[in-house]
C-alpha atoms as a PDB file:
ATOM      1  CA  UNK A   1      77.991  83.819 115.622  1.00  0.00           C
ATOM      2  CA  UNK A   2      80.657  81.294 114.245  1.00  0.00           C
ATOM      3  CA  UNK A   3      84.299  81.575 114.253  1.00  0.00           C
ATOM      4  CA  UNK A   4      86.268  78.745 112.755  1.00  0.00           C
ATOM      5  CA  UNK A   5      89.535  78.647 111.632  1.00  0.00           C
ATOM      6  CA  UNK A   6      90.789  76.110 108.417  1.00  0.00           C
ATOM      7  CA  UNK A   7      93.412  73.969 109.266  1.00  0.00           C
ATOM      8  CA  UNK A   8      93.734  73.016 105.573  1.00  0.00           C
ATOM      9  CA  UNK A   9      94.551  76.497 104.265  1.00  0.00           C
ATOM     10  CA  UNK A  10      97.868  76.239 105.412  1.00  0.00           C
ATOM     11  CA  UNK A  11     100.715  74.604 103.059  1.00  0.00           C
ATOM     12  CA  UNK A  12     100.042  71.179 104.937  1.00  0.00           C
ATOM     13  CA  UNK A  13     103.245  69.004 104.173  1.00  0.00           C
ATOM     14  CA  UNK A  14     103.713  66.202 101.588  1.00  0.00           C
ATOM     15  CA  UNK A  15     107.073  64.967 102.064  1.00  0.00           C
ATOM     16  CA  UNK A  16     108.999  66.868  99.465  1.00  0.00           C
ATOM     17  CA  UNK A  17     110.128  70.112  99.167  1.00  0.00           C
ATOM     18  CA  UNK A  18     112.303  71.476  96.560  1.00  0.00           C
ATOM     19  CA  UNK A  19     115.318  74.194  97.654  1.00  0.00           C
ATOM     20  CA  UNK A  20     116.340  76.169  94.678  1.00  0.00           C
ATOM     21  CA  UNK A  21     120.223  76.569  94.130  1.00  0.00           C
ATOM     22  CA  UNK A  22     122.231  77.825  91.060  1.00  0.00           C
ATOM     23  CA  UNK A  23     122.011  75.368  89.007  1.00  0.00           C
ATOM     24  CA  UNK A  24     120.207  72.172  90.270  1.00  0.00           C
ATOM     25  CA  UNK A  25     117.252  71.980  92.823  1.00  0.00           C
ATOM     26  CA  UNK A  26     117.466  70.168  96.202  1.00  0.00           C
ATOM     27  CA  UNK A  27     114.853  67.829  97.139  1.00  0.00           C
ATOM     28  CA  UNK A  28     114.420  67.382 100.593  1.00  0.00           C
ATOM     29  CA  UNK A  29     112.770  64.328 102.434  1.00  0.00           C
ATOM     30  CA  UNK A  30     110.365  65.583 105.445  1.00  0.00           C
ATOM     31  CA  UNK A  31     109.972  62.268 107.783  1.00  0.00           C
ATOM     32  CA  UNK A  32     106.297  61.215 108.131  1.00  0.00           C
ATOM     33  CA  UNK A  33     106.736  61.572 111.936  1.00  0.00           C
ATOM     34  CA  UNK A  34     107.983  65.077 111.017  1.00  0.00           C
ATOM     35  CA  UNK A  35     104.782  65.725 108.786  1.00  0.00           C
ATOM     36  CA  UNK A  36     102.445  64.224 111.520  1.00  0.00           C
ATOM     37  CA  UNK A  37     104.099  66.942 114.241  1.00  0.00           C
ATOM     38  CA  UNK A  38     103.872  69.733 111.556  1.00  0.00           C
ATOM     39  CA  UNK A  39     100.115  69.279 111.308  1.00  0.00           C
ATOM     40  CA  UNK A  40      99.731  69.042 115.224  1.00  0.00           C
ATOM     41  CA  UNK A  41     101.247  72.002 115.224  1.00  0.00           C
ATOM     42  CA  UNK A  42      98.872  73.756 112.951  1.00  0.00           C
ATOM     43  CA  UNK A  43      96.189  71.875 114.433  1.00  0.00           C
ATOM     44  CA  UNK A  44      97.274  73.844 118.147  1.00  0.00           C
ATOM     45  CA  UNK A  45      97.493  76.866 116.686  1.00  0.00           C
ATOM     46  CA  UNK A  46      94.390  77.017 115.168  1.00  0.00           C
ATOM     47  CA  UNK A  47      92.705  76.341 118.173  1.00  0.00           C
ATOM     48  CA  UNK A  48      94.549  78.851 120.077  1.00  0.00           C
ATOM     49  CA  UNK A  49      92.819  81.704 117.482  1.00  0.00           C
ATOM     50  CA  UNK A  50      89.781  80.123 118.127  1.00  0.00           C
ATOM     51  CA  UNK A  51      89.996  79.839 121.681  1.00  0.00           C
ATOM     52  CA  UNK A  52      91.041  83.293 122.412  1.00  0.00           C
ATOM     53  CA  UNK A  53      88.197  85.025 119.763  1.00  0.00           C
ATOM     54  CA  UNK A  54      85.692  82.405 121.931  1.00  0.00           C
ATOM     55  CA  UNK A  55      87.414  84.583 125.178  1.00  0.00           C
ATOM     56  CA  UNK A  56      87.377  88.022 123.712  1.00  0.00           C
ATOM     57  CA  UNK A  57      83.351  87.884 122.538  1.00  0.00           C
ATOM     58  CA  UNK A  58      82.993  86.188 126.358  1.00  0.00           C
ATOM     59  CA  UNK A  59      84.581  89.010 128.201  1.00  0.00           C
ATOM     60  CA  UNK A  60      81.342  91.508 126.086  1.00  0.00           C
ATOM     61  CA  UNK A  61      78.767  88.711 127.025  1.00  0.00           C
ATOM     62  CA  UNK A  62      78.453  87.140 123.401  1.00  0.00           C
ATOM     63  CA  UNK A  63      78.609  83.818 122.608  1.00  0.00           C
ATOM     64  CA  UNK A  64      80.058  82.224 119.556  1.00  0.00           C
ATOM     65  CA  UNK A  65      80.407  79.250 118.365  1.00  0.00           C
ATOM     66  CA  UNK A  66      84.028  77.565 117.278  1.00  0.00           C
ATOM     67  CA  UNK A  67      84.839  75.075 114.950  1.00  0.00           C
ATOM     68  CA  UNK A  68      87.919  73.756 113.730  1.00  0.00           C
ATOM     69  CA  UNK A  69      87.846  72.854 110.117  1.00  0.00           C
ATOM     70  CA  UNK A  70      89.484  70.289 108.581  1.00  0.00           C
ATOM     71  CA  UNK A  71      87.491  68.971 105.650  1.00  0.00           C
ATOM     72  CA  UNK A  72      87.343  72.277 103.514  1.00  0.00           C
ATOM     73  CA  UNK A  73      90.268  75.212 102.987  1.00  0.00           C
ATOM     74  CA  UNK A  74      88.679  78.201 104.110  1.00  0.00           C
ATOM     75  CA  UNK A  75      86.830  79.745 101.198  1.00  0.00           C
ATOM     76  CA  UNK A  76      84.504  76.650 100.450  1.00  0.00           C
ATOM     77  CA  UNK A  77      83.928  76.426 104.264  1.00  0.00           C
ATOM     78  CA  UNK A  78      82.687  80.143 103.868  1.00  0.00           C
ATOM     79  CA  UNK A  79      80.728  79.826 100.882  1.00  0.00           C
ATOM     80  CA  UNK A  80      78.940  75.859 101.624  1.00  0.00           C
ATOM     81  CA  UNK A  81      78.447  77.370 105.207  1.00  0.00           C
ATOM     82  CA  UNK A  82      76.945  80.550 103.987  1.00  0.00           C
ATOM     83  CA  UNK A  83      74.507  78.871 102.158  1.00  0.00           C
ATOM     84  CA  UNK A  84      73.493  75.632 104.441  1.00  0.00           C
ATOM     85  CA  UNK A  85      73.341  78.019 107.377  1.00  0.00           C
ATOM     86  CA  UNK A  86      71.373  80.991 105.895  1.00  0.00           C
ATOM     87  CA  UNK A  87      74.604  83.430 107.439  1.00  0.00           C
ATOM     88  CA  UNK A  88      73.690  87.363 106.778  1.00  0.00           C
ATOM     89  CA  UNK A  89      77.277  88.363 107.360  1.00  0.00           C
ATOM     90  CA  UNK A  90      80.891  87.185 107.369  1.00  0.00           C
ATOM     91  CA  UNK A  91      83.624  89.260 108.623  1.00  0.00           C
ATOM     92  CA  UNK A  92      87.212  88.587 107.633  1.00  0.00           C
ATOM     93  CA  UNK A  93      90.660  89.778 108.294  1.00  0.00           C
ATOM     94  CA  UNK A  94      91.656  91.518 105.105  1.00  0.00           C
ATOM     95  CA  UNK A  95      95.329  89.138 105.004  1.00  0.00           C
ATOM     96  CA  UNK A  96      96.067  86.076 106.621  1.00  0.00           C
ATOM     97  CA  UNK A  97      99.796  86.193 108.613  1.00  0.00           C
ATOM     98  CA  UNK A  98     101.069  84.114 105.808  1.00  0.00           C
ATOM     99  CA  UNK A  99     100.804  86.857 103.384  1.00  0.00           C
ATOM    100  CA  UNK A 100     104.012  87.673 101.013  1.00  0.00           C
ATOM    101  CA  UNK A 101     102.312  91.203  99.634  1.00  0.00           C
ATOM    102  CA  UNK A 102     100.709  92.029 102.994  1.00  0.00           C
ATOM    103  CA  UNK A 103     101.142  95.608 102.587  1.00  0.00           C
ATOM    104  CA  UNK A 104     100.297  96.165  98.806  1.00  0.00           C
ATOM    105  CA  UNK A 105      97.326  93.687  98.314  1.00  0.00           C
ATOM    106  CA  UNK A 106      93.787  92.335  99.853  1.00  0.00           C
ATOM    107  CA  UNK A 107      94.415  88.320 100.593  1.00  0.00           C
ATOM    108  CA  UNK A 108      93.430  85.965  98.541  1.00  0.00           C
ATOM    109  CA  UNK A 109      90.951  84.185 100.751  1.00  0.00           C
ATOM    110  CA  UNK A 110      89.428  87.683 101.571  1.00  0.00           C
ATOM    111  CA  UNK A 111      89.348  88.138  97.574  1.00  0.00           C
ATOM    112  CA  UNK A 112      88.068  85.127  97.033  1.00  0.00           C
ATOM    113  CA  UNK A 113      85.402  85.456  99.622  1.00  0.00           C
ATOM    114  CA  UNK A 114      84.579  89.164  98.687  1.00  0.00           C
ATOM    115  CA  UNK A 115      83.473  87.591  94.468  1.00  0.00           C
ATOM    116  CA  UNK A 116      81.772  84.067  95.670  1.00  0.00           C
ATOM    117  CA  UNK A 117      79.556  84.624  98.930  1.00  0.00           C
ATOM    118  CA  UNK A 118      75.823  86.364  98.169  1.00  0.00           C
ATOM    119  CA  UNK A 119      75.604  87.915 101.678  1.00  0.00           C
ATOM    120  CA  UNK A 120      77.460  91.219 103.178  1.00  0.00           C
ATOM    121  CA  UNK A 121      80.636  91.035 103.982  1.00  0.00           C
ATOM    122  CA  UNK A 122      83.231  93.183 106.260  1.00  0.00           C
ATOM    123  CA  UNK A 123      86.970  93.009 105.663  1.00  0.00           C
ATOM    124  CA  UNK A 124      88.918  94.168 108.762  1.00  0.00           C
ATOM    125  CA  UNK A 125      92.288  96.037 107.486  1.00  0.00           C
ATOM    126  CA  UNK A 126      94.693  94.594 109.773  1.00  0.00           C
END
C-alpha cells in the first residue's frame, strides 16, 4: 500500500499575484525568501498527512509505504504510478481541503483520476 501526497498540486508561488480592485488590478511582489518559506510550508504539511495515514494503518498492523512527491501534480503521479507499479486499486478523498464547490461537486483530481486510471477506484465522500 502507498500513500503519497503531491506537493506540486498546490498553487506553489511565482512571485506575482494580482488583487482585483474597481478599476485597476494590484500586483503584488512575494519576496523569494517569502516563496522559499511558502513551499517549506507545504512541504511540512504534506508530510504531516503522510505521517499520520503511515500511524493510523500502524495502529491496525498494516504497513504502507509514503512518499512525498514533488516531480508530478497528483493525477500524473496516479496514473504513471498505476501503470509502472501494476496498482489494482487507488482510493481517494472525493475533494481536496482546497476545494471552492466542496459541497456541490466531486474534485477535480478525484474527476480526473475517476476518467484516466484503468484500475478500480474508491472515492471516499468526505
Amino acid at each position: 500500500m502507498i500513500v503519497f501526497h503531491s506537493v506540486e498540486h498546490h498553487a506553489e508561488p511565482n512571485g506575482m499575484f494580482m488583487a482585483p480592485s474597481f478599476a485597476i488590478p494590484h500586483i503584488y511582489r512575494i519576496s523569494d525568501p517569502d516563496i522559499k518559506r511558502i513551499k517549506e510550508v507545504y512541504e511540512l504539511n504534506a508530510q504531516a498527512i503522510i505521517d499520520r495515514a503511515k500511524e493510523i494503518f500502524l495502529e491496525e498492523g498494516i504497513q504502507i509505504e509514503g512518499r512525498l512527491v514533488f516531480s508530478d501534480g497528483p493525477v500524473s503521479y496516479i496514473i504513471k504510478t498505476v501503470k509502472e507499479e501494476n496498482i489494482d486499486l487507488v482510493i481517494i478523498g472525493s475533494k481536496g481541503t482546497h476545494s471552492i464547490l466542496e459541497e456541490i461537486l466531486l474534485g477535480s483530481v478525484a474527476e480526473k483520476v475517476l476518467r484516466h486510471v484503468p484500475c478500480d477506484i474508491l472515492i471516499i465522500r468526505k
